[in-house]
N, C-alpha and C. Protein backbone atom coordinates (compact mmCIF):
# COMPACT_ATOMS: atom_id res chain seq x y z
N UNK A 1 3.40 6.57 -19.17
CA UNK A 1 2.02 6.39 -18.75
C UNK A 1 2.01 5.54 -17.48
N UNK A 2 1.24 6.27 -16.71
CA UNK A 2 0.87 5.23 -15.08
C UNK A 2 -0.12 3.84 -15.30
N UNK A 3 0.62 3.28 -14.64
CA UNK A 3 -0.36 1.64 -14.59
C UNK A 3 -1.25 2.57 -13.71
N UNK A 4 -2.65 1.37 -14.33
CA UNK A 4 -4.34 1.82 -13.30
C UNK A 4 -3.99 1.06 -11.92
N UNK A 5 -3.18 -0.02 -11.98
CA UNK A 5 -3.06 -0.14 -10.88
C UNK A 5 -1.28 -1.03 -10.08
N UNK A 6 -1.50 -1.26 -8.99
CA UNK A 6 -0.24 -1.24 -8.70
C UNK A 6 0.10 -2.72 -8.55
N UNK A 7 1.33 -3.30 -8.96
CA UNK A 7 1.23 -4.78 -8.90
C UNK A 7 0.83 -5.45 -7.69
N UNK A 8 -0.18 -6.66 -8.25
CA UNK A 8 -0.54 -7.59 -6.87
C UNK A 8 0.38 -8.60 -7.00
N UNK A 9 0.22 -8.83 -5.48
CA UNK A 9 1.21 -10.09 -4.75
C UNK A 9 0.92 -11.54 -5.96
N UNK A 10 -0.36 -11.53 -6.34
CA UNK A 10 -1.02 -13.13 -6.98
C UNK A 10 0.27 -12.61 -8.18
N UNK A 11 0.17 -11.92 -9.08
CA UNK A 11 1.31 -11.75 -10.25
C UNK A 11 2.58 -11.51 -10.03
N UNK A 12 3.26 -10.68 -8.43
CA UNK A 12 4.73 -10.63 -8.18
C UNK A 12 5.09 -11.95 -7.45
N UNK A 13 4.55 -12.74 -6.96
CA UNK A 13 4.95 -13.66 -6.12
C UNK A 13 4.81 -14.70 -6.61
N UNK A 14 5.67 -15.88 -6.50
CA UNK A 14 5.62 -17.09 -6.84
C UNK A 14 4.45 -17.56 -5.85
N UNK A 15 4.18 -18.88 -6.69
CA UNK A 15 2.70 -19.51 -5.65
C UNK A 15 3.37 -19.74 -3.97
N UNK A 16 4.38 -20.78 -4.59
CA UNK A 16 4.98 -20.82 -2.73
C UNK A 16 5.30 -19.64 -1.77
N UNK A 17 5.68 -18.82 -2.55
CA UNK A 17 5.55 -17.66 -1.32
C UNK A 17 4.60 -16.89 -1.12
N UNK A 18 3.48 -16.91 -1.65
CA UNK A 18 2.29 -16.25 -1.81
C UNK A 18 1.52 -16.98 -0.58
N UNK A 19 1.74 -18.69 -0.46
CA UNK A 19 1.42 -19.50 0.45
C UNK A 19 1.69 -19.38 2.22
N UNK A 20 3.26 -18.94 1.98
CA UNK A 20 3.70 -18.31 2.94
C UNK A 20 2.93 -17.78 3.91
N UNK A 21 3.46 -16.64 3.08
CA UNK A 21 2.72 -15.09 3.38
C UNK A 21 1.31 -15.09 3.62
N UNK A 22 0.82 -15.75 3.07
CA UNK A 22 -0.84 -16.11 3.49
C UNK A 22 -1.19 -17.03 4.57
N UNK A 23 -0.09 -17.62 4.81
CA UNK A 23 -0.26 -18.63 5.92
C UNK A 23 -0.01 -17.72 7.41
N UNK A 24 0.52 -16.42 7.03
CA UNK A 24 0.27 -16.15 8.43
C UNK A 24 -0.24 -14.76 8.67
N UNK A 25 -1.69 -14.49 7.42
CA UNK A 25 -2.63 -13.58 7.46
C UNK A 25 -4.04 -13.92 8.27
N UNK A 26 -4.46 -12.99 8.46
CA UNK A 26 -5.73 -13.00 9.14
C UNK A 26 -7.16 -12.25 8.39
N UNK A 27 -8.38 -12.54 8.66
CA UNK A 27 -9.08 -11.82 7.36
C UNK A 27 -9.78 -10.69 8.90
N UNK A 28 -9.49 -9.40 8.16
CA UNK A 28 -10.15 -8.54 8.67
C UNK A 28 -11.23 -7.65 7.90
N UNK A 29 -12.40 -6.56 8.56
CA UNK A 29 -13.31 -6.56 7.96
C UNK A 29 -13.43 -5.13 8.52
N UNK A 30 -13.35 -3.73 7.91
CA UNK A 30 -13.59 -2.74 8.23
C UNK A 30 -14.57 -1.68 7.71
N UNK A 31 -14.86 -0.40 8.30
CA UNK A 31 -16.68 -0.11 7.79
C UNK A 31 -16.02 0.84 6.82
N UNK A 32 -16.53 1.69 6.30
CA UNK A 32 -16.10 2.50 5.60
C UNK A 32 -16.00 4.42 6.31
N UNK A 33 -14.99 4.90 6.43
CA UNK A 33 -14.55 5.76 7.23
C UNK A 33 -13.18 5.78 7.87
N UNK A 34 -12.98 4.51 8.04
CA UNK A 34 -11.91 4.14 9.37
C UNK A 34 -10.81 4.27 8.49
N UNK A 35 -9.83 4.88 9.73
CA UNK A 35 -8.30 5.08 9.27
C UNK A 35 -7.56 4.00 9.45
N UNK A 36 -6.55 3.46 8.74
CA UNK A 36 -5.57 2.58 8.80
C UNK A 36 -4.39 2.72 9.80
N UNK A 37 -4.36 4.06 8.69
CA UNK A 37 -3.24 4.49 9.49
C UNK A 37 -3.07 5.99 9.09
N UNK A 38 -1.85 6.95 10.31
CA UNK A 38 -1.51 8.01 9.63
C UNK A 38 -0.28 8.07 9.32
N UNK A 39 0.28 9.19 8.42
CA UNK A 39 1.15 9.81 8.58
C UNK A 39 2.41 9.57 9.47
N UNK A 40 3.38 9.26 9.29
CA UNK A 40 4.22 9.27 11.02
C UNK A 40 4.07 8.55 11.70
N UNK A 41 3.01 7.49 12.00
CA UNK A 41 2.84 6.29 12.58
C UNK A 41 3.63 4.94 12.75
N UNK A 42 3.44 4.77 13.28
CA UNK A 42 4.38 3.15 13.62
C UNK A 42 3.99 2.09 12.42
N UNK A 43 4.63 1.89 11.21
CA UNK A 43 4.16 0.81 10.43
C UNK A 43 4.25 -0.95 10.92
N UNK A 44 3.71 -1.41 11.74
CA UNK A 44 3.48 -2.51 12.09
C UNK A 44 2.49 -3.61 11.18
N UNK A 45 2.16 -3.11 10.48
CA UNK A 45 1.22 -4.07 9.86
C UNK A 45 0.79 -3.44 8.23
N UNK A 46 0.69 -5.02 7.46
CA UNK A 46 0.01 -4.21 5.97
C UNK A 46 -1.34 -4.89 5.88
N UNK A 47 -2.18 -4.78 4.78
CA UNK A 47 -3.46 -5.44 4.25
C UNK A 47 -3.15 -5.76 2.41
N UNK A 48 -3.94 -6.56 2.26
CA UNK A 48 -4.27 -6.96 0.96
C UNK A 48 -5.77 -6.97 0.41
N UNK A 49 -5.94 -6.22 0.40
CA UNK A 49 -7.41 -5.81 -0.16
C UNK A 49 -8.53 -6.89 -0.70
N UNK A 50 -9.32 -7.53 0.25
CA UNK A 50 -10.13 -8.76 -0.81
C UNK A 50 -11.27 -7.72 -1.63
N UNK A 51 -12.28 -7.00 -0.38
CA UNK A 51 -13.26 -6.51 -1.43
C UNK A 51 -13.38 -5.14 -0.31
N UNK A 52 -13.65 -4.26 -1.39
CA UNK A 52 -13.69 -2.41 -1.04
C UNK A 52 -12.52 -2.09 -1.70
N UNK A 53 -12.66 -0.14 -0.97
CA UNK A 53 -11.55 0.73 -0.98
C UNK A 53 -11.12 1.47 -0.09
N UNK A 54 -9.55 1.43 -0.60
CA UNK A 54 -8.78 2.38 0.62
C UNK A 54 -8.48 3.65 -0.49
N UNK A 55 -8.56 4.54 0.72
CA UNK A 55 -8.00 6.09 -0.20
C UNK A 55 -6.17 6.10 0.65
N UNK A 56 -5.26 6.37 -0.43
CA UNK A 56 -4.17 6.58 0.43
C UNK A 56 -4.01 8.14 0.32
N UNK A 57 -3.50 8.85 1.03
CA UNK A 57 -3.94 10.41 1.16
C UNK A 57 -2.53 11.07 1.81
N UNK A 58 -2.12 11.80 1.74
CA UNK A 58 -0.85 12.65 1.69
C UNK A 58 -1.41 13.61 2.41
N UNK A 59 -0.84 14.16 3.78
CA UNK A 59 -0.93 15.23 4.24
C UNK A 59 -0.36 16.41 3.45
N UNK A 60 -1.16 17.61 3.00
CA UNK A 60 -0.82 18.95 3.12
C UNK A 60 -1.33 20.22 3.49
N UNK A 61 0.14 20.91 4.19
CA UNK A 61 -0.37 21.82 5.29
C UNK A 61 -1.41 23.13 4.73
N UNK A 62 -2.15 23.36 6.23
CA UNK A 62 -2.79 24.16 5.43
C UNK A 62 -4.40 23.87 4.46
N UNK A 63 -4.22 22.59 4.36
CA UNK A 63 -5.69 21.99 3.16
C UNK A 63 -5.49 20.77 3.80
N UNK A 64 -6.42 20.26 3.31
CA UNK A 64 -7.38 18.50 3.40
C UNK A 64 -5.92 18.05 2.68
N UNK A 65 -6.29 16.79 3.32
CA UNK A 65 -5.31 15.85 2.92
C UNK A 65 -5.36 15.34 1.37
N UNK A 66 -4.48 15.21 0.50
CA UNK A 66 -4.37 14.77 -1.15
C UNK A 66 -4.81 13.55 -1.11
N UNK A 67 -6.40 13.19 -1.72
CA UNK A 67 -5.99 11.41 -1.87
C UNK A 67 -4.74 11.24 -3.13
N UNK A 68 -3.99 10.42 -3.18
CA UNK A 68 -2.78 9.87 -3.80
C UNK A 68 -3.50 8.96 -4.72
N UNK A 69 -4.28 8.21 -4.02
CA UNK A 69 -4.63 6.66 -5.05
C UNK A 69 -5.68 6.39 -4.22
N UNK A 70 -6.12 5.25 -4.85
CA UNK A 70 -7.66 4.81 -4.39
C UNK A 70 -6.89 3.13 -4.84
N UNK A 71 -6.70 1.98 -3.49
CA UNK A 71 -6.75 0.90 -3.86
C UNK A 71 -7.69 -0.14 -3.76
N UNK A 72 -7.78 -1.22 -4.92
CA UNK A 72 -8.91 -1.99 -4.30
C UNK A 72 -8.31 -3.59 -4.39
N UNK A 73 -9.29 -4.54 -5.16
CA UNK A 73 -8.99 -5.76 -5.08
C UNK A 73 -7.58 -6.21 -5.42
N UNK A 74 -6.65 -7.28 -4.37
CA UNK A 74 -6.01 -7.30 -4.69
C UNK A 74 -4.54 -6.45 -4.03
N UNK A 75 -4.65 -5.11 -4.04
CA UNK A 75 -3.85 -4.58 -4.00
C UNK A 75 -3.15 -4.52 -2.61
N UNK A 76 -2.08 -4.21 -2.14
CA UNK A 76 -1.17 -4.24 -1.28
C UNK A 76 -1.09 -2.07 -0.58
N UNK A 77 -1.88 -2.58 0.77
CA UNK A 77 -2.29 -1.12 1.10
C UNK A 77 -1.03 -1.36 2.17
N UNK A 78 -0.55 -0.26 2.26
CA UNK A 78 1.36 0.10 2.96
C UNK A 78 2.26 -1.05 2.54
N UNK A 79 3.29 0.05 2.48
CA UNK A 79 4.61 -0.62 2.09
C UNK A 79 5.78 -0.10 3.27
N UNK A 80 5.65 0.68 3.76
CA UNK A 80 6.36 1.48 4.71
C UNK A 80 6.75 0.19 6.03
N UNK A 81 5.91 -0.95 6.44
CA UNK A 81 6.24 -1.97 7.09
C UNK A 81 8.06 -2.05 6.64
N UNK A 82 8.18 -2.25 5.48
CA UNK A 82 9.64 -3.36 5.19
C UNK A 82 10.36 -2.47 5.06
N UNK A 83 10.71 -1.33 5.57
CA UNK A 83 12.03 -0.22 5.70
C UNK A 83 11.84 0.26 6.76
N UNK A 84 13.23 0.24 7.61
CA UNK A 84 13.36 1.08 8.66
C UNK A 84 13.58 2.34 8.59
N UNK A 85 12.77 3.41 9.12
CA UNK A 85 12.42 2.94 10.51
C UNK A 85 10.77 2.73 10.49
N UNK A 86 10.42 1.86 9.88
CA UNK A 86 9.19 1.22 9.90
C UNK A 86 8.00 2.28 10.15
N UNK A 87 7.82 3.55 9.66
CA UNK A 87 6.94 4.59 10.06
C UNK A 87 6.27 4.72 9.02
N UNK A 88 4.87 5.09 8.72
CA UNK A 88 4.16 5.36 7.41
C UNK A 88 4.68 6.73 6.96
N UNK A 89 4.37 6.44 5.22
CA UNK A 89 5.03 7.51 4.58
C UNK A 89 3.68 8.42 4.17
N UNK A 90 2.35 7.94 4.33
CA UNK A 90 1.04 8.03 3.80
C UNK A 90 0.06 7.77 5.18
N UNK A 91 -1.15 8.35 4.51
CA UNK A 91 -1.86 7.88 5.77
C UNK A 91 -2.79 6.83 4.64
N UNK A 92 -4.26 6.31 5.18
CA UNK A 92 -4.82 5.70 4.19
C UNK A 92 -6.46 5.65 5.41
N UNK A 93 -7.51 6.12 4.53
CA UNK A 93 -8.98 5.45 4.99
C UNK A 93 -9.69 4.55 3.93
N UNK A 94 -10.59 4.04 4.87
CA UNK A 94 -11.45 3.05 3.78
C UNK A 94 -12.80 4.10 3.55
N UNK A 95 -12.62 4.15 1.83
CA UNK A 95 -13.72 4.74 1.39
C UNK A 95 -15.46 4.13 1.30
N UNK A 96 -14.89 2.52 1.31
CA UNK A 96 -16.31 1.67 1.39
C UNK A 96 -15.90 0.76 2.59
N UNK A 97 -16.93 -0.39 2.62
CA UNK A 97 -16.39 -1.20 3.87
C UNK A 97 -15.30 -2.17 3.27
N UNK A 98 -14.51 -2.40 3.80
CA UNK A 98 -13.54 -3.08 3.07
C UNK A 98 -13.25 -4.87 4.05
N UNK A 99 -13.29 -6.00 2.99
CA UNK A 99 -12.60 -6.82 3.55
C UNK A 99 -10.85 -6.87 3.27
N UNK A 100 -10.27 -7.56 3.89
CA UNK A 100 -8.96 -7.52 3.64
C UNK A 100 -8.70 -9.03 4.19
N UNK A 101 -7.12 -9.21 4.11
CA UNK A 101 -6.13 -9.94 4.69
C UNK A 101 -4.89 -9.28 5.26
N UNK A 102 -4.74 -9.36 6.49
CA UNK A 102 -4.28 -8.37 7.65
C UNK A 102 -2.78 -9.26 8.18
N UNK A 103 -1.68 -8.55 7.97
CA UNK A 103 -0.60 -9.29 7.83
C UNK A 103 0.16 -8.19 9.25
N UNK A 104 0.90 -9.20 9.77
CA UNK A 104 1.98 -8.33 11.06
C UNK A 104 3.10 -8.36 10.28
N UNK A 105 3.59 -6.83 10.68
CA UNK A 105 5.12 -6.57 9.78
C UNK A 105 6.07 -7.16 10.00
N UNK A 106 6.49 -7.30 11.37
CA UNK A 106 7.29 -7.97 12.03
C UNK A 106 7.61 -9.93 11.60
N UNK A 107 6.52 -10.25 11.75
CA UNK A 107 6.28 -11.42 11.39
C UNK A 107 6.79 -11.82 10.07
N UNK A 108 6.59 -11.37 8.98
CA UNK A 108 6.51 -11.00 7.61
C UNK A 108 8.55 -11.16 7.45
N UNK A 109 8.46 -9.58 8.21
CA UNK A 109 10.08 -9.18 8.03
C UNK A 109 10.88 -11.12 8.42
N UNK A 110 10.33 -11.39 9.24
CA UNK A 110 11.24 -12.57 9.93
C UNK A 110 11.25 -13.55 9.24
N UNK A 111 9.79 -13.53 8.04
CA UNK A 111 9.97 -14.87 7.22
C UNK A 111 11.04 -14.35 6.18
N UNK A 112 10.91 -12.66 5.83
CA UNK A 112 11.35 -12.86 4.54
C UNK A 112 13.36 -12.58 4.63
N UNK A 113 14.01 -12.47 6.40
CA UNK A 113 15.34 -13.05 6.57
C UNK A 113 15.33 -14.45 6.73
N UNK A 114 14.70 -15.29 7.32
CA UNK A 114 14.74 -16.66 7.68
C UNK A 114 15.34 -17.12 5.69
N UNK A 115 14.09 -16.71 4.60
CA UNK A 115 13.70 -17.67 3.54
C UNK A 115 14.84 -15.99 2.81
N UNK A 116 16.00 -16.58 2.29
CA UNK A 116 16.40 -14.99 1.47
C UNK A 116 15.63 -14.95 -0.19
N UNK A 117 15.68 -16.14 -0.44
CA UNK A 117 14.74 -15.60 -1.76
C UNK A 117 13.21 -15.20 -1.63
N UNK A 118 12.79 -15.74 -0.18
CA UNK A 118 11.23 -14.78 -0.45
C UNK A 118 11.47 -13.36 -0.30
N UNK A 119 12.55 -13.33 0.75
CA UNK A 119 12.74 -12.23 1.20
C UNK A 119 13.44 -11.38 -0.35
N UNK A 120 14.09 -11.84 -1.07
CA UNK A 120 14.28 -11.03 -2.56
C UNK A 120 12.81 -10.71 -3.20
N UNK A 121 12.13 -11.52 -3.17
CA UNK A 121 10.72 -11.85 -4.21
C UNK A 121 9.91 -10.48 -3.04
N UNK A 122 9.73 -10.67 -2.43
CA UNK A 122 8.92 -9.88 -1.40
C UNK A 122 9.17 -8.28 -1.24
N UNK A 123 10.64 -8.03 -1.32
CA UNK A 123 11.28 -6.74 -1.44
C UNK A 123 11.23 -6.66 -2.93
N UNK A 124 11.01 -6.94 -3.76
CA UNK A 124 11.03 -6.24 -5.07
C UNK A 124 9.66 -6.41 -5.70
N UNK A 125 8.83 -7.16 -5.09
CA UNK A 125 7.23 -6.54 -5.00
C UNK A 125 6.92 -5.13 -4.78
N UNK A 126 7.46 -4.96 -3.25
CA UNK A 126 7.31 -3.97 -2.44
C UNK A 126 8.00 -2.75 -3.28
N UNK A 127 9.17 -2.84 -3.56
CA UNK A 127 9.54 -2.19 -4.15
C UNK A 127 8.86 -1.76 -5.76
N UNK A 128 8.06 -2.32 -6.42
CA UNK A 128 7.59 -2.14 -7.49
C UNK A 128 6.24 -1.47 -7.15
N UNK A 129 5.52 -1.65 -5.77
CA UNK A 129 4.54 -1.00 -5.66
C UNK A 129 4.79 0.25 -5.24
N UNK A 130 6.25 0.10 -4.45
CA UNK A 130 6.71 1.72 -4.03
C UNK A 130 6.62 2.77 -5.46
N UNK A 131 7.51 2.29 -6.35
CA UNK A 131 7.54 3.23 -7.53
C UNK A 131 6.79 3.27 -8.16
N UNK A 132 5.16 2.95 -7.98
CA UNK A 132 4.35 2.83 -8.46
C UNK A 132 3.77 3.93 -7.79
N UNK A 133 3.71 4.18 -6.39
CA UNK A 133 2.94 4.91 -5.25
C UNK A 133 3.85 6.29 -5.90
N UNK A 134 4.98 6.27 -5.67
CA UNK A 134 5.75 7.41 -6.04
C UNK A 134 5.45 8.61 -7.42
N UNK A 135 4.95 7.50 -8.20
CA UNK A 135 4.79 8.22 -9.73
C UNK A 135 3.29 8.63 -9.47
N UNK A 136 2.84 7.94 -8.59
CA UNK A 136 1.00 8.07 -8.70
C UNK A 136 1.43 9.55 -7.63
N UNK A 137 1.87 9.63 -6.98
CA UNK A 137 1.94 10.85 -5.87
C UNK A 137 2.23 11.91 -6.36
N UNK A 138 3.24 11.62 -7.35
CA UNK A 138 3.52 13.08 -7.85
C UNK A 138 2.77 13.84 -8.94
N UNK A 139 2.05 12.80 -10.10
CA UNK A 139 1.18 12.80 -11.12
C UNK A 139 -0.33 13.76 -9.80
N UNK A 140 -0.83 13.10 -8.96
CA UNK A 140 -1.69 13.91 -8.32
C UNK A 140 -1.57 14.98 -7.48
N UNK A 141 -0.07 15.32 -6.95
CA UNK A 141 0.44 16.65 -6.08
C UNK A 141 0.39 17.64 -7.85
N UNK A 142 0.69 16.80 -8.55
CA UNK A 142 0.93 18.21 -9.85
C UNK A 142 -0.35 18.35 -10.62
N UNK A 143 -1.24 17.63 -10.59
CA UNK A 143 -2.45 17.98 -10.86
C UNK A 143 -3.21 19.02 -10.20
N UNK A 144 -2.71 18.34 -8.80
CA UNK A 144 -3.58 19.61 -7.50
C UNK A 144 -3.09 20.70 -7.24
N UNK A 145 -1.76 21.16 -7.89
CA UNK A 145 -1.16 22.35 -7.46
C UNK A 145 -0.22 22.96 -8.42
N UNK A 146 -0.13 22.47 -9.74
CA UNK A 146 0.81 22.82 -10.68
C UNK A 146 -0.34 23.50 -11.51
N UNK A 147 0.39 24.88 -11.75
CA UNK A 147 -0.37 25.46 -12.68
C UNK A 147 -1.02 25.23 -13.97
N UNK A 148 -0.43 24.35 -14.54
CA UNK A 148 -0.76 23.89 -15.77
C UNK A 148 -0.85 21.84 -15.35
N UNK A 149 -1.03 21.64 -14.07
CA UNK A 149 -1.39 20.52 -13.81
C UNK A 149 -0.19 19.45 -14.06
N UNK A 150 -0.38 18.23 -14.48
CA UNK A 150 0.72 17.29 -14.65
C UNK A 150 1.07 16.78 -15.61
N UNK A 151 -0.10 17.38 -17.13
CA UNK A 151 0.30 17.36 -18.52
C UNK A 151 -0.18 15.85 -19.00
N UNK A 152 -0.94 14.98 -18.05
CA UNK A 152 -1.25 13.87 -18.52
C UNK A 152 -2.63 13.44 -18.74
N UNK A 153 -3.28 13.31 -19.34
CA UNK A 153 -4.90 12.95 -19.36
C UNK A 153 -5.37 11.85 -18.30
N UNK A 154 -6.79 12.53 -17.94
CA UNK A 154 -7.13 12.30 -16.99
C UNK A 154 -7.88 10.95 -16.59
């Protein structure tokens, strides 16, 4: 069974590195429509969702893009920042107006070689939201296109 949602930083992260990492966010504020990001893009930057939603959405050819997931409070929108070659694997819009906390990848990457245990704590966040994104992607590509769907209630 899929978690409703994907782990937040407040429950994977110790307080001190949560401090960190917040110490060198910015609060941004977007309307509802706007793209994050696409597809293939340069991953330079993530968000942390204070209040709204992002749709993360999967290009496929041929049709409208798959929303994947719908994130909100809390949650950690791209992960594609902390692997090279730093390109999105997803695109993502905001379905409402969304506030956030707006983090540079780069920046991020440098605390989490400088500090190696944030940098452990931080990559296996990331990593737990990855396999989280992964199971949610495929549960909705097989809903939307498997004949008999993905066999899981809805």
């Amino acid at each position: 069974m899929i978690a409703t949602t994907t782990p937040r930083m407040g429950q994977a992260l110790p307080a001190a590195h949560r401090g960190l990492l917040m110490s060198v966010s910015r609060q941004v504020i977007f309307h509802d429509g706007v793209r994050l990001f696409e597809e293939g893009g340069r991953a330079d930057r993530f968000w942390i969702v204070r209040t709204g939603t992002v749709a993360l959405d999967m290009h496929v050819p041929g049709r409208r893009p798959a929303v994947i997931e719908t994130l909100g409070f809390g949650e950690l929108v791209g992960w594609s920042w902390l692997f090279d070659p730093y390109v999105w694997q997803l695109g993502a819009e905001t379905v409402s107006p969304v506030r956030a906390y707006e983090f540079d990848a780069a920046r991020v990457r440098e605390m989490c070689r400088d500090d190696a245990d944030m940098g452990r704590q931080v990559g296996h966040w990331v990593g737990q939201v990855l396999a989280h994104r992964l199971l949610a992607a495929r549960i909705r590509l097989l809903d939307l296109y498997a004949p008999q769907g993905s066999g899981l209630p809805r």
